[in-house]
C-alpha atoms as a PDB file:
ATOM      1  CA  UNK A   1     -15.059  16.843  -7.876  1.00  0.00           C
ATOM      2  CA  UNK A   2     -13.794  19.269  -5.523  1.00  0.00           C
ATOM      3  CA  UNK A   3     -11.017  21.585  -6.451  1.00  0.00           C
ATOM      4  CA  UNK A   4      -8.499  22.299  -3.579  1.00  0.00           C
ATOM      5  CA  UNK A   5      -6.762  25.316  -4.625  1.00  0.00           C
ATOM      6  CA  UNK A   6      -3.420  25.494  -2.937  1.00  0.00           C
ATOM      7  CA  UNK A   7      -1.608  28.390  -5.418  1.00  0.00           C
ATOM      8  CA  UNK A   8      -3.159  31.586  -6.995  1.00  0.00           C
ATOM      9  CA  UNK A   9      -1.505  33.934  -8.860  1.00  0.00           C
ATOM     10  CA  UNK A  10       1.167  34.216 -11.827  1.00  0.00           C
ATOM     11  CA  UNK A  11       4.627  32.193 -11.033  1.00  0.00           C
ATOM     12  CA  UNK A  12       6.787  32.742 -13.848  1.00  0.00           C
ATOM     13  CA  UNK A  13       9.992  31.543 -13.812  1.00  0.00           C
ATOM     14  CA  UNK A  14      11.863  31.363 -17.027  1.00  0.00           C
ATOM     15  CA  UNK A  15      13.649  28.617 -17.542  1.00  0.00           C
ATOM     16  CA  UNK A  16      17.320  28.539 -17.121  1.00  0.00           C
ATOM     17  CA  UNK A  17      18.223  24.756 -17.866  1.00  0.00           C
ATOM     18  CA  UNK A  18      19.364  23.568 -21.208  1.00  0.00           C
ATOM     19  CA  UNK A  19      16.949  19.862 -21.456  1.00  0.00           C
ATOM     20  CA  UNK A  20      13.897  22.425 -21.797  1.00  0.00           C
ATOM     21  CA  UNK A  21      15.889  25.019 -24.202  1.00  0.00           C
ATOM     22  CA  UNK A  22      14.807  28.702 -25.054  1.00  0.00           C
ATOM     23  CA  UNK A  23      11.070  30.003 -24.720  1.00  0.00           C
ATOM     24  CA  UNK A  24       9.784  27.752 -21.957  1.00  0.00           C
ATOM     25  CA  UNK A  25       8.156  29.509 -19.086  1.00  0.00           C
ATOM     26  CA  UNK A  26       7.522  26.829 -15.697  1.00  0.00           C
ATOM     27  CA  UNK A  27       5.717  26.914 -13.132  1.00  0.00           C
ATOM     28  CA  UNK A  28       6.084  24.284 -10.037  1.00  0.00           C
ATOM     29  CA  UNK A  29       4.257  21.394 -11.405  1.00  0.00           C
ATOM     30  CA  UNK A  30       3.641  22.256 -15.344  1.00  0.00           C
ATOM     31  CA  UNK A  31       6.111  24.079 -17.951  1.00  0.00           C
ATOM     32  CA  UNK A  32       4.765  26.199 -21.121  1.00  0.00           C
ATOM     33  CA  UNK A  33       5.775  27.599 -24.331  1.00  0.00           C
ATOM     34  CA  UNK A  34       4.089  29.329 -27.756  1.00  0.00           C
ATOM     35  CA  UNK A  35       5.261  27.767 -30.855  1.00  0.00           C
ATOM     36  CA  UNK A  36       4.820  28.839 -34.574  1.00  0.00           C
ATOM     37  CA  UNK A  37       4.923  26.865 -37.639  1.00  0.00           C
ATOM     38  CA  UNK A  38       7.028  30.164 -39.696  1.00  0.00           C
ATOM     39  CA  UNK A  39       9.733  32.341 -38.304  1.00  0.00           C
ATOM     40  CA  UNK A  40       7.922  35.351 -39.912  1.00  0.00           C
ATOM     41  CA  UNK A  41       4.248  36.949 -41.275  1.00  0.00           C
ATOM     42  CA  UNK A  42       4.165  36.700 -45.114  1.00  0.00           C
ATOM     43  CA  UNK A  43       1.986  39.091 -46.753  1.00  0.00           C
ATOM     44  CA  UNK A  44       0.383  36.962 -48.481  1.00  0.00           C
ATOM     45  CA  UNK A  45      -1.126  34.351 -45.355  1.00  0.00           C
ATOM     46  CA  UNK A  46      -4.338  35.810 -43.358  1.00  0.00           C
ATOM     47  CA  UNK A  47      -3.929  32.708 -40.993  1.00  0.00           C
ATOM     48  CA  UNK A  48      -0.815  31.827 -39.016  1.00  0.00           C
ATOM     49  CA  UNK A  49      -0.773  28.233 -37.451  1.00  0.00           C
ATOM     50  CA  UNK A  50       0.401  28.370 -34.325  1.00  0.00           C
ATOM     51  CA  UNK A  51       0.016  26.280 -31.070  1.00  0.00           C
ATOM     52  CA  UNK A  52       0.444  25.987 -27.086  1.00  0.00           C
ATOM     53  CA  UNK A  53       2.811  23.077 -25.689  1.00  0.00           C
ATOM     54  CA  UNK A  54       2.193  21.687 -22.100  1.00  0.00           C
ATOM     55  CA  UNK A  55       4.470  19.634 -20.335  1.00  0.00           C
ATOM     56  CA  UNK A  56       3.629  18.496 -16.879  1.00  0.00           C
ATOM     57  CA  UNK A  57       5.433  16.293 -14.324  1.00  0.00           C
ATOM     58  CA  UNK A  58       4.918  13.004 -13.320  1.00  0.00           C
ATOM     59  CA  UNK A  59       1.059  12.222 -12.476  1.00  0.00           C
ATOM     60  CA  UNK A  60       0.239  15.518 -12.600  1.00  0.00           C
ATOM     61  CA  UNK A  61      -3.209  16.374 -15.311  1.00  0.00           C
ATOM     62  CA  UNK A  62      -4.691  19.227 -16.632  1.00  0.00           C
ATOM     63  CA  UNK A  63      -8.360  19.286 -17.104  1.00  0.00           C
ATOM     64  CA  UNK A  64      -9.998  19.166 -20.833  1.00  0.00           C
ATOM     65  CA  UNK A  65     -12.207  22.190 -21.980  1.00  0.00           C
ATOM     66  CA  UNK A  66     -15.428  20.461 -20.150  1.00  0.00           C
ATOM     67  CA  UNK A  67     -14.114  19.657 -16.308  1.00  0.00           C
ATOM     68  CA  UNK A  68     -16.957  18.709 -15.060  1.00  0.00           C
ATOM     69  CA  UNK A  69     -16.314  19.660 -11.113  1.00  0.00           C
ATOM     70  CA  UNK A  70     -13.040  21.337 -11.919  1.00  0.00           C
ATOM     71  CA  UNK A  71     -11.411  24.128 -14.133  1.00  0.00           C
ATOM     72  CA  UNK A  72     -10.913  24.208 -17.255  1.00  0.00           C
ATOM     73  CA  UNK A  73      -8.358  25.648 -19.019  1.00  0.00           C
ATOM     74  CA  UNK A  74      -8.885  29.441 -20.601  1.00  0.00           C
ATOM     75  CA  UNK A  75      -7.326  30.878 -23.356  1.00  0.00           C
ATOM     76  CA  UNK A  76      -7.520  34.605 -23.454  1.00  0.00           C
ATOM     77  CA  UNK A  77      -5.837  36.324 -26.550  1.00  0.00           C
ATOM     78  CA  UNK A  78      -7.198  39.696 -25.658  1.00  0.00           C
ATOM     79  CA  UNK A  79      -3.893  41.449 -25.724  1.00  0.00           C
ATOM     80  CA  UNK A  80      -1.849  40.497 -28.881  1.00  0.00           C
ATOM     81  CA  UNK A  81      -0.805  42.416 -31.285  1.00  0.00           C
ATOM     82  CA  UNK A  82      -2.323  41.864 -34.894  1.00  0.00           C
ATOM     83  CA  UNK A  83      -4.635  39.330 -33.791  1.00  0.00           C
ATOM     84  CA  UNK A  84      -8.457  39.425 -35.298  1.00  0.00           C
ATOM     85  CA  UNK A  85      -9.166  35.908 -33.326  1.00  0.00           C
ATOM     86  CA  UNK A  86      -7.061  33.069 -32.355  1.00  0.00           C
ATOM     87  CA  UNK A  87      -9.015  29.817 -32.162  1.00  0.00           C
ATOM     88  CA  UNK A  88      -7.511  26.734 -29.884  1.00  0.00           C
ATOM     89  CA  UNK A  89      -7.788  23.136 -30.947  1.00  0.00           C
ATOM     90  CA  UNK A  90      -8.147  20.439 -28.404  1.00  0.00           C
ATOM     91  CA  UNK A  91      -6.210  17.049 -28.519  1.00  0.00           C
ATOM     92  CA  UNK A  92      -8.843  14.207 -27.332  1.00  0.00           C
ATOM     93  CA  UNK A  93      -7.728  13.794 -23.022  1.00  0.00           C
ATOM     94  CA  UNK A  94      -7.686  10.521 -20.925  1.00  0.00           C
ATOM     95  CA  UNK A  95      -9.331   8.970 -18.253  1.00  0.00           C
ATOM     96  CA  UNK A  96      -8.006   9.624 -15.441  1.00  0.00           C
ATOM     97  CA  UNK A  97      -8.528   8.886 -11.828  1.00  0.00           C
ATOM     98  CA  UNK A  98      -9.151  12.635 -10.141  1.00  0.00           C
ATOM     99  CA  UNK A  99      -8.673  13.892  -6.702  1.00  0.00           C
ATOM    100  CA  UNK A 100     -10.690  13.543  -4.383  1.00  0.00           C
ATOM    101  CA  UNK A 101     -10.827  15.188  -0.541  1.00  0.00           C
ATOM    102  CA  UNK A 102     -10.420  12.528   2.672  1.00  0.00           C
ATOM    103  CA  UNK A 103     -13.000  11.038   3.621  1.00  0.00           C
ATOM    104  CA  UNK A 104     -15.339  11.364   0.402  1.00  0.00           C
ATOM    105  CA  UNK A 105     -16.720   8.948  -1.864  1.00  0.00           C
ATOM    106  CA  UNK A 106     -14.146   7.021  -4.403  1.00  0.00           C
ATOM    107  CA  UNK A 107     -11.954   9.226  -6.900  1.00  0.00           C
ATOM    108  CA  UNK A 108     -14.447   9.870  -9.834  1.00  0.00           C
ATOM    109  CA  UNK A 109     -12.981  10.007 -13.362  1.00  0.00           C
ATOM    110  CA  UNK A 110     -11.857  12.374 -14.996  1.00  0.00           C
ATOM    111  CA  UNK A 111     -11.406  13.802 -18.484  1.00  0.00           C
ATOM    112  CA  UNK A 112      -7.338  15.232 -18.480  1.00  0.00           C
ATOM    113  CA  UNK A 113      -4.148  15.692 -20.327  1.00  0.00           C
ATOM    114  CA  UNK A 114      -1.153  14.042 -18.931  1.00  0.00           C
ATOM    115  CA  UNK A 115       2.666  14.361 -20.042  1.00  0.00           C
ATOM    116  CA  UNK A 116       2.964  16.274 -22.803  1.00  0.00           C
ATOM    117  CA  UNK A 117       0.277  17.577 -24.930  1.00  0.00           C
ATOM    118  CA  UNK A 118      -0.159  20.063 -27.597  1.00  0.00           C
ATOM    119  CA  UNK A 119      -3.049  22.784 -28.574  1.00  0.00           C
ATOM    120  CA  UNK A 120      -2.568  23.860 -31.954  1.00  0.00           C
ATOM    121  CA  UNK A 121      -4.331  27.513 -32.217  1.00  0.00           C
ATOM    122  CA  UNK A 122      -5.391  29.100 -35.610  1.00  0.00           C
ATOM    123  CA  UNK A 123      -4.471  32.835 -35.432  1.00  0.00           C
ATOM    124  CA  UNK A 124      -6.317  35.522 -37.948  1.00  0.00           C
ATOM    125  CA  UNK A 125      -4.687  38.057 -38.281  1.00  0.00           C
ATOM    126  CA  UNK A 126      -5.893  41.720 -38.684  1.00  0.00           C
ATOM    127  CA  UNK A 127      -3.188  42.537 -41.616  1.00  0.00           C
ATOM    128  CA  UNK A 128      -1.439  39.617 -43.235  1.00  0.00           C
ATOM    129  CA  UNK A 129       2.473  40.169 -43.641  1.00  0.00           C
ATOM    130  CA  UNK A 130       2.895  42.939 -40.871  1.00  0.00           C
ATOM    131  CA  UNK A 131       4.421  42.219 -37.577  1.00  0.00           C
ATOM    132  CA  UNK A 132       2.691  40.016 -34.851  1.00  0.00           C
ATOM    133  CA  UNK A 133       2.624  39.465 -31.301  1.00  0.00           C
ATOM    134  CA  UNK A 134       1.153  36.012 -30.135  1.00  0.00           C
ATOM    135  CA  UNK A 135      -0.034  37.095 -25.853  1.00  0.00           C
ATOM    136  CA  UNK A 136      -2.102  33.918 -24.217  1.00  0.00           C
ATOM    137  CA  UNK A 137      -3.320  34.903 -20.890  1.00  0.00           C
ATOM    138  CA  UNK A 138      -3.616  30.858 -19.825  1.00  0.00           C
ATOM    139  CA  UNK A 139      -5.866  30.205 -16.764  1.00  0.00           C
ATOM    140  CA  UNK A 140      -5.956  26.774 -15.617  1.00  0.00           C
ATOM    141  CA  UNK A 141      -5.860  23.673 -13.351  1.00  0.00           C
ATOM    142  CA  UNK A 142      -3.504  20.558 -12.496  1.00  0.00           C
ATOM    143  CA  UNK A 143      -4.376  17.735 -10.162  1.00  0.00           C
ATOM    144  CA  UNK A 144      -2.435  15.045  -8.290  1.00  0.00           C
ATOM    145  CA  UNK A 145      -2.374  14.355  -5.132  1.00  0.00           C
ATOM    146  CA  UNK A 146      -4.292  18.010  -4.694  1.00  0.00           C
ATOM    147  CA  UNK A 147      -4.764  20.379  -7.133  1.00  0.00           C
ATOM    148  CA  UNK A 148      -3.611  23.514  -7.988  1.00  0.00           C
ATOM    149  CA  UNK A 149      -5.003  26.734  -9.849  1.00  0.00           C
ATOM    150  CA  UNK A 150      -2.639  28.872 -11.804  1.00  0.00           C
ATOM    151  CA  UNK A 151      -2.242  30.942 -14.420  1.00  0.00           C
ATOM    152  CA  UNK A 152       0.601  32.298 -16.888  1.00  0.00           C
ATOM    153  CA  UNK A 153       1.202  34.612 -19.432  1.00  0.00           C
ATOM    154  CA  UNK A 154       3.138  33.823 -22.638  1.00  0.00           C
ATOM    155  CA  UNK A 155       4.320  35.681 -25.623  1.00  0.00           C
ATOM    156  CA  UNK A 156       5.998  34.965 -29.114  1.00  0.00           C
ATOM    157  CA  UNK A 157       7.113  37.829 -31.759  1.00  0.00           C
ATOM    158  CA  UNK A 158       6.536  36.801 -34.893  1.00  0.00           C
ATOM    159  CA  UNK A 159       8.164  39.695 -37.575  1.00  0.00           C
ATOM    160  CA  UNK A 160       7.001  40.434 -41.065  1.00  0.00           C
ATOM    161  CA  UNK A 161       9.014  38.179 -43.688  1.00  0.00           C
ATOM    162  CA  UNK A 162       8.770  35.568 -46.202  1.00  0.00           C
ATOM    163  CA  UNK A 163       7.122  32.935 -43.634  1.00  0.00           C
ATOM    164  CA  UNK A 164       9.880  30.344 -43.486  1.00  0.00           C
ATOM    165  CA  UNK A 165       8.949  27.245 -41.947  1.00  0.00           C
ATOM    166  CA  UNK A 166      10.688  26.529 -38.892  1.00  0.00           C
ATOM    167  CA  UNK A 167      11.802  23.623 -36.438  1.00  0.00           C
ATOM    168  CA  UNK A 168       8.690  23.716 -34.564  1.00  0.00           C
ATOM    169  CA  UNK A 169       6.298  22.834 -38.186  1.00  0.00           C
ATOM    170  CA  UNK A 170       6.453  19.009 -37.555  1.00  0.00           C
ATOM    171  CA  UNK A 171       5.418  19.528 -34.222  1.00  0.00           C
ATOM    172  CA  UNK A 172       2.434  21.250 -34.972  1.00  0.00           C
ATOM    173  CA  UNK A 173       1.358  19.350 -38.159  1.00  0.00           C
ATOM    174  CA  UNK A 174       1.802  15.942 -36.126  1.00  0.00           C
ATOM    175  CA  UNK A 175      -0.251  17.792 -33.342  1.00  0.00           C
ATOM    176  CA  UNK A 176      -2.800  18.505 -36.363  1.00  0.00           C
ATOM    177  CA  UNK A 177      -3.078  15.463 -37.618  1.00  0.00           C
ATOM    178  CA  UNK A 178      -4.299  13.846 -33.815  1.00  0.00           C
ATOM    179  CA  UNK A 179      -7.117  16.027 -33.918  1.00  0.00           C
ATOM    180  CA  UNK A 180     -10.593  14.658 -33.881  1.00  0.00           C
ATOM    181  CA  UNK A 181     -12.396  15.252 -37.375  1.00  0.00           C
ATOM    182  CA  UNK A 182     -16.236  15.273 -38.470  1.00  0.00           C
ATOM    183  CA  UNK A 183     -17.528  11.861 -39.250  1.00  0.00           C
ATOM    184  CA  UNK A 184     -17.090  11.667 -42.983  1.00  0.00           C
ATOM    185  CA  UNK A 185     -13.724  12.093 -42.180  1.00  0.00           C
ATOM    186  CA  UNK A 186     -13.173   9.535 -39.523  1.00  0.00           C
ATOM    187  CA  UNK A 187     -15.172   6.918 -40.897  1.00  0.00           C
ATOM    188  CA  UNK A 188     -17.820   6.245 -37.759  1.00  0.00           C
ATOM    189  CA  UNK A 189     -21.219   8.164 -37.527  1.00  0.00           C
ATOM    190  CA  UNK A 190     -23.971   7.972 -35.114  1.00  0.00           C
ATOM    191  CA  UNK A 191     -26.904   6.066 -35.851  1.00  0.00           C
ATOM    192  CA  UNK A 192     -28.814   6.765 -32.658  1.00  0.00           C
ATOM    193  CA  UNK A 193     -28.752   9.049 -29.848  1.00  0.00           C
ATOM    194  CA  UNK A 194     -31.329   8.601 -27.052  1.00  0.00           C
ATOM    195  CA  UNK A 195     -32.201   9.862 -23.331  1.00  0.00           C
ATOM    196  CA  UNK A 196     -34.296   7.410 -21.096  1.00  0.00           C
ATOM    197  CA  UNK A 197     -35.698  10.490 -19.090  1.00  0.00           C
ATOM    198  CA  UNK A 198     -37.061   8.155 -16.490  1.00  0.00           C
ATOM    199  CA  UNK A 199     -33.675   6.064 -15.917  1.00  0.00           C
ATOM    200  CA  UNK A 200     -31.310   9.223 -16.176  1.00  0.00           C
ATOM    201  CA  UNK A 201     -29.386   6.952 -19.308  1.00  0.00           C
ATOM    202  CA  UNK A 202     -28.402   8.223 -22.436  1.00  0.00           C
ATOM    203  CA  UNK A 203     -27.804   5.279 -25.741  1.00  0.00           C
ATOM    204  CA  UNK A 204     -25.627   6.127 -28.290  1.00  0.00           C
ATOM    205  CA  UNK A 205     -25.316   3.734 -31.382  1.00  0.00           C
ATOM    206  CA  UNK A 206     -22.059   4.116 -34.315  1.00  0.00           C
ATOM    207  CA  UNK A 207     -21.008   2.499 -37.025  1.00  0.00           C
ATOM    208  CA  UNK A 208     -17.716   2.406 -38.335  1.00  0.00           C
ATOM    209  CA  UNK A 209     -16.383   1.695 -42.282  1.00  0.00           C
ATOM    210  CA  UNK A 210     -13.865  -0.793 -40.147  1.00  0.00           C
ATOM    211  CA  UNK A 211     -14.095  -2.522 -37.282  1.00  0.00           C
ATOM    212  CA  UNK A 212     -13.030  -0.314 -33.967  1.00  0.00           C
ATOM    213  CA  UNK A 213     -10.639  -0.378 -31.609  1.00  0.00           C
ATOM    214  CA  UNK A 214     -11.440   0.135 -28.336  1.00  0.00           C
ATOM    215  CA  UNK A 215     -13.963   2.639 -28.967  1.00  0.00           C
ATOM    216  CA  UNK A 216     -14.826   4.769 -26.147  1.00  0.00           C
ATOM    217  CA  UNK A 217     -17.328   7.461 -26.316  1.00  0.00           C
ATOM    218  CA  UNK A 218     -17.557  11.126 -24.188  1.00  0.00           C
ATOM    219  CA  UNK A 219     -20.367  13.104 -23.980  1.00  0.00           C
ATOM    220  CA  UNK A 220     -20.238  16.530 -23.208  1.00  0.00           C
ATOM    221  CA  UNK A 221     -23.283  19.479 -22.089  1.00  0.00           C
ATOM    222  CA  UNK A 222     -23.897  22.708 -23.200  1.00  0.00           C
ATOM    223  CA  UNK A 223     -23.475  23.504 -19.345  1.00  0.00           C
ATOM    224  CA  UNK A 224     -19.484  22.789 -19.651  1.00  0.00           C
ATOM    225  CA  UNK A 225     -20.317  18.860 -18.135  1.00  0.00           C
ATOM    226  CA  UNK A 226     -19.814  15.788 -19.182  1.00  0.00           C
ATOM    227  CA  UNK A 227     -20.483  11.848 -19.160  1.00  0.00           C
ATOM    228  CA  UNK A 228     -18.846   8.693 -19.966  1.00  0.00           C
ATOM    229  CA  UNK A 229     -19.275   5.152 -21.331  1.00  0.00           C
ATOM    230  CA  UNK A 230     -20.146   3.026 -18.457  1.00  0.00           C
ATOM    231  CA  UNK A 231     -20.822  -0.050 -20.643  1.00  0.00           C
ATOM    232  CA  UNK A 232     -19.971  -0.675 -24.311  1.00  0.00           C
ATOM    233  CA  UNK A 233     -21.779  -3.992 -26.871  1.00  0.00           C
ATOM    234  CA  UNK A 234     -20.403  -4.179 -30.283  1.00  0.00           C
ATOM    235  CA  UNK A 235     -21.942  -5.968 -33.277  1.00  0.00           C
ATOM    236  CA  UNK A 236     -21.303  -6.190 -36.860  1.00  0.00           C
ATOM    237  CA  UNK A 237     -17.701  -7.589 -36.522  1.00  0.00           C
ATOM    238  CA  UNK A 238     -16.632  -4.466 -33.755  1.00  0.00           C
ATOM    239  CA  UNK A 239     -18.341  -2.394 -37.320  1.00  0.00           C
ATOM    240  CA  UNK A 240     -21.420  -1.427 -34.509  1.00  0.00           C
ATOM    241  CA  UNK A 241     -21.022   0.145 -30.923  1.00  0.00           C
ATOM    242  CA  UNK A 242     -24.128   1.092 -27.978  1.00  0.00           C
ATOM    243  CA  UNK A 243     -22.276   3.290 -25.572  1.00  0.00           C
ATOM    244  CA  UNK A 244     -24.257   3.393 -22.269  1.00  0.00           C
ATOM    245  CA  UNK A 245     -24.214   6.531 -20.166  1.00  0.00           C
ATOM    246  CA  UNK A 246     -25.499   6.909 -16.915  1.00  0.00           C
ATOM    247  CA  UNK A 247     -26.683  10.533 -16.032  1.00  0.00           C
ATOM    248  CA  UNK A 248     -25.389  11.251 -12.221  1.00  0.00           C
ATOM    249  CA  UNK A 249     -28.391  12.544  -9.893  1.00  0.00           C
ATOM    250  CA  UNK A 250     -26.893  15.987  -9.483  1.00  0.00           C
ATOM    251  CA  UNK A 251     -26.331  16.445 -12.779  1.00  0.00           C
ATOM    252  CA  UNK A 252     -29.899  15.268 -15.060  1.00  0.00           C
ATOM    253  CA  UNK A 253     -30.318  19.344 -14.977  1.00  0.00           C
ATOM    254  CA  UNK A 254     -28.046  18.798 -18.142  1.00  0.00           C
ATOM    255  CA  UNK A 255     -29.609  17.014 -20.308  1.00  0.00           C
ATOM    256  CA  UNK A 256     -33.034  16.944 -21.743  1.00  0.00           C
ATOM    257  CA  UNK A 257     -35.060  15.369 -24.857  1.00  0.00           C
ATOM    258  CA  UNK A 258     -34.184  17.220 -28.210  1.00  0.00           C
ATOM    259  CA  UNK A 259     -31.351  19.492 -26.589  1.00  0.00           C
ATOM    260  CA  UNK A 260     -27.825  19.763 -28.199  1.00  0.00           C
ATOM    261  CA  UNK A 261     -25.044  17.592 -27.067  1.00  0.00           C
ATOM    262  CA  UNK A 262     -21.498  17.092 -28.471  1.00  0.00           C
ATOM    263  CA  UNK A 263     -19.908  13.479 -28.988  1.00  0.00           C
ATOM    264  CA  UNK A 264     -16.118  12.892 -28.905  1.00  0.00           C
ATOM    265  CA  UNK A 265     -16.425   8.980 -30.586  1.00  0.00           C
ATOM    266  CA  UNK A 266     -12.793   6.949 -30.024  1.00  0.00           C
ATOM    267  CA  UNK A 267     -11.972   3.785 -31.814  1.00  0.00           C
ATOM    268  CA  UNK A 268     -11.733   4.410 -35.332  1.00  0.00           C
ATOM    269  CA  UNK A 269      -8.772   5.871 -37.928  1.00  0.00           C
ATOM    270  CA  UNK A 270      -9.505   8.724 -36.164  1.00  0.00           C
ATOM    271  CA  UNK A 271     -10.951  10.817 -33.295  1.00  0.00           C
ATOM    272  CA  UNK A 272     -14.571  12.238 -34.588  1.00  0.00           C
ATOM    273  CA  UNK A 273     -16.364  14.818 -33.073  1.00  0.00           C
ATOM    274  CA  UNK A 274     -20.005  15.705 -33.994  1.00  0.00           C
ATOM    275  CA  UNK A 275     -22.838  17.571 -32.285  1.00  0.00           C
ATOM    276  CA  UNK A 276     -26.123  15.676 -31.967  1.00  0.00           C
ATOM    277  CA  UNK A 277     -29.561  16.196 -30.220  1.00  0.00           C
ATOM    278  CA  UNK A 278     -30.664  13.557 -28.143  1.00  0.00           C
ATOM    279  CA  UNK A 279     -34.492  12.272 -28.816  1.00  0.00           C
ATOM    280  CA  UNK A 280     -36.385  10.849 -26.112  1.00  0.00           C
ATOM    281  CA  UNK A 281     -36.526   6.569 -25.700  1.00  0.00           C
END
């Protein structure tokens, strides 16, 4: 997909209005902020939970970590104070319809946030209980009816304390909870994971402890692409799914016989994500 970039550059604008409220920095099509789950840094917690909230207008998307054509997003915690490594979650996206220029083929579709969505982020710290500055250096890109690269920079001050929970802990624990887990703890595994080398299509077979709901499947490259269901059979009482996956021509470069590839599997309790290697059919 091709990325029209129409803005460059940091736009921060802090916003004034009361319905978004303190610590929200905007930019024209997408708004940002840094929450916490604690007002303070006890001395006795090595790991502060903390997370990124996106709110975008109206049919406007952000890409997922693997965009395929576009950009994904980039969190760079480089300069914060106190901070060993901060580690970003990802919510599981949509399908969306993406841009596309005039005169090229239909939209393709696209893997993207839309509304509101949250990354939770687990921060280690380098001394547990003394004062901490969260700094994200957040590259990214949104897409409507064009789309748009942009970046911001956000901070939250987080003082040493007694690590009070604050208003922002349901929030983030909700956010948590949405995540996807490993497969024991989702209740669907993979049975089978194949490549058709010859027909550029990749099978994968699951099984669920209950029957699923519209289970969905994305598949995504060590090379930062992904693919997508393009036909789903269920047996077993909706207990069984075959996802088909159809390689694109410009794209088989990505995938190979006995080479790592990481499932995102939809349908069950909850999201599961597992890494697999595909054998050859």
């Amino acid at each position: 997909m091709a990325l029209r970039v129409l803005a460059l550059g940091v736009c921060l604008l802090t916003l004034a209005s009361e319905a978004w409220g303190a610590g929200w920095v905007r930019q024209e099509q997408v708004a940002f902020r840094l929450l916490a789950m604690h007002d303070t840094v006890p001395a006795n917690a090595p790991v502060l939970v903390s997370a990124l909230e996106v709110a975008l207008e109206p049919q406007w998307k952000l890409y997922w970590r693997s965009a395929g054509y576009g950009l994904a997003p980039r969190f760079d915690f480089s300069q914060a104070v106190n901070v060993r490594r901060a580690v970003p979650r990802w919510p599981v996206p949509s399908r969306h319809l993406g841009f596309v220029l005039a005169g090229s083929t239909p939209p393709p579709t696209i893997l993207a946030y839309a509304g509101h969505v949250l990354f939770p982020i687990e921060v280690q710290l380098e001394r547990p209980g003394a004062s901490t500055i969260l700094r994200l250096h957040f590259d990214y890109a949104v897409c409507y009816d064009a789309c748009i690269r942009d970046e911001v920079d956000l901070e939250l001050l987080l003082p040493a304390g007694t690590g009070g929970r604050n208003s922002d802990a349901d929030r983030i624990e909700a956010g948590l909870a949405r995540l996807p887990v490993e497969p024991t703890k989702g209740g669907v595994r993979v049975m089978s994971a194949t490549l058709n080398q010859a027909e550029q299509t990749i099978l994968i077979g699951v099984e669920a402890l209950k029957p699923l709901t519209q289970p969905d499947v994305f598949l995504e490259t060590t090379q930062g692409g992904y693919f997508l269901a393009s036909h789903t059979a269920l047996a077993s009482g909706g207990r069984r799914a075959i996802f088909r996956l159809v390689v694109p021509a410009d794209q088989t470069h990505q995938v190979s016989a006995n080479r790592p590839v990481r499932l995102t599997i939809l349908g069950g309790p909850r999201p599961v994500e597992t890494a697999v290697l595909l054998s050859p059919q």
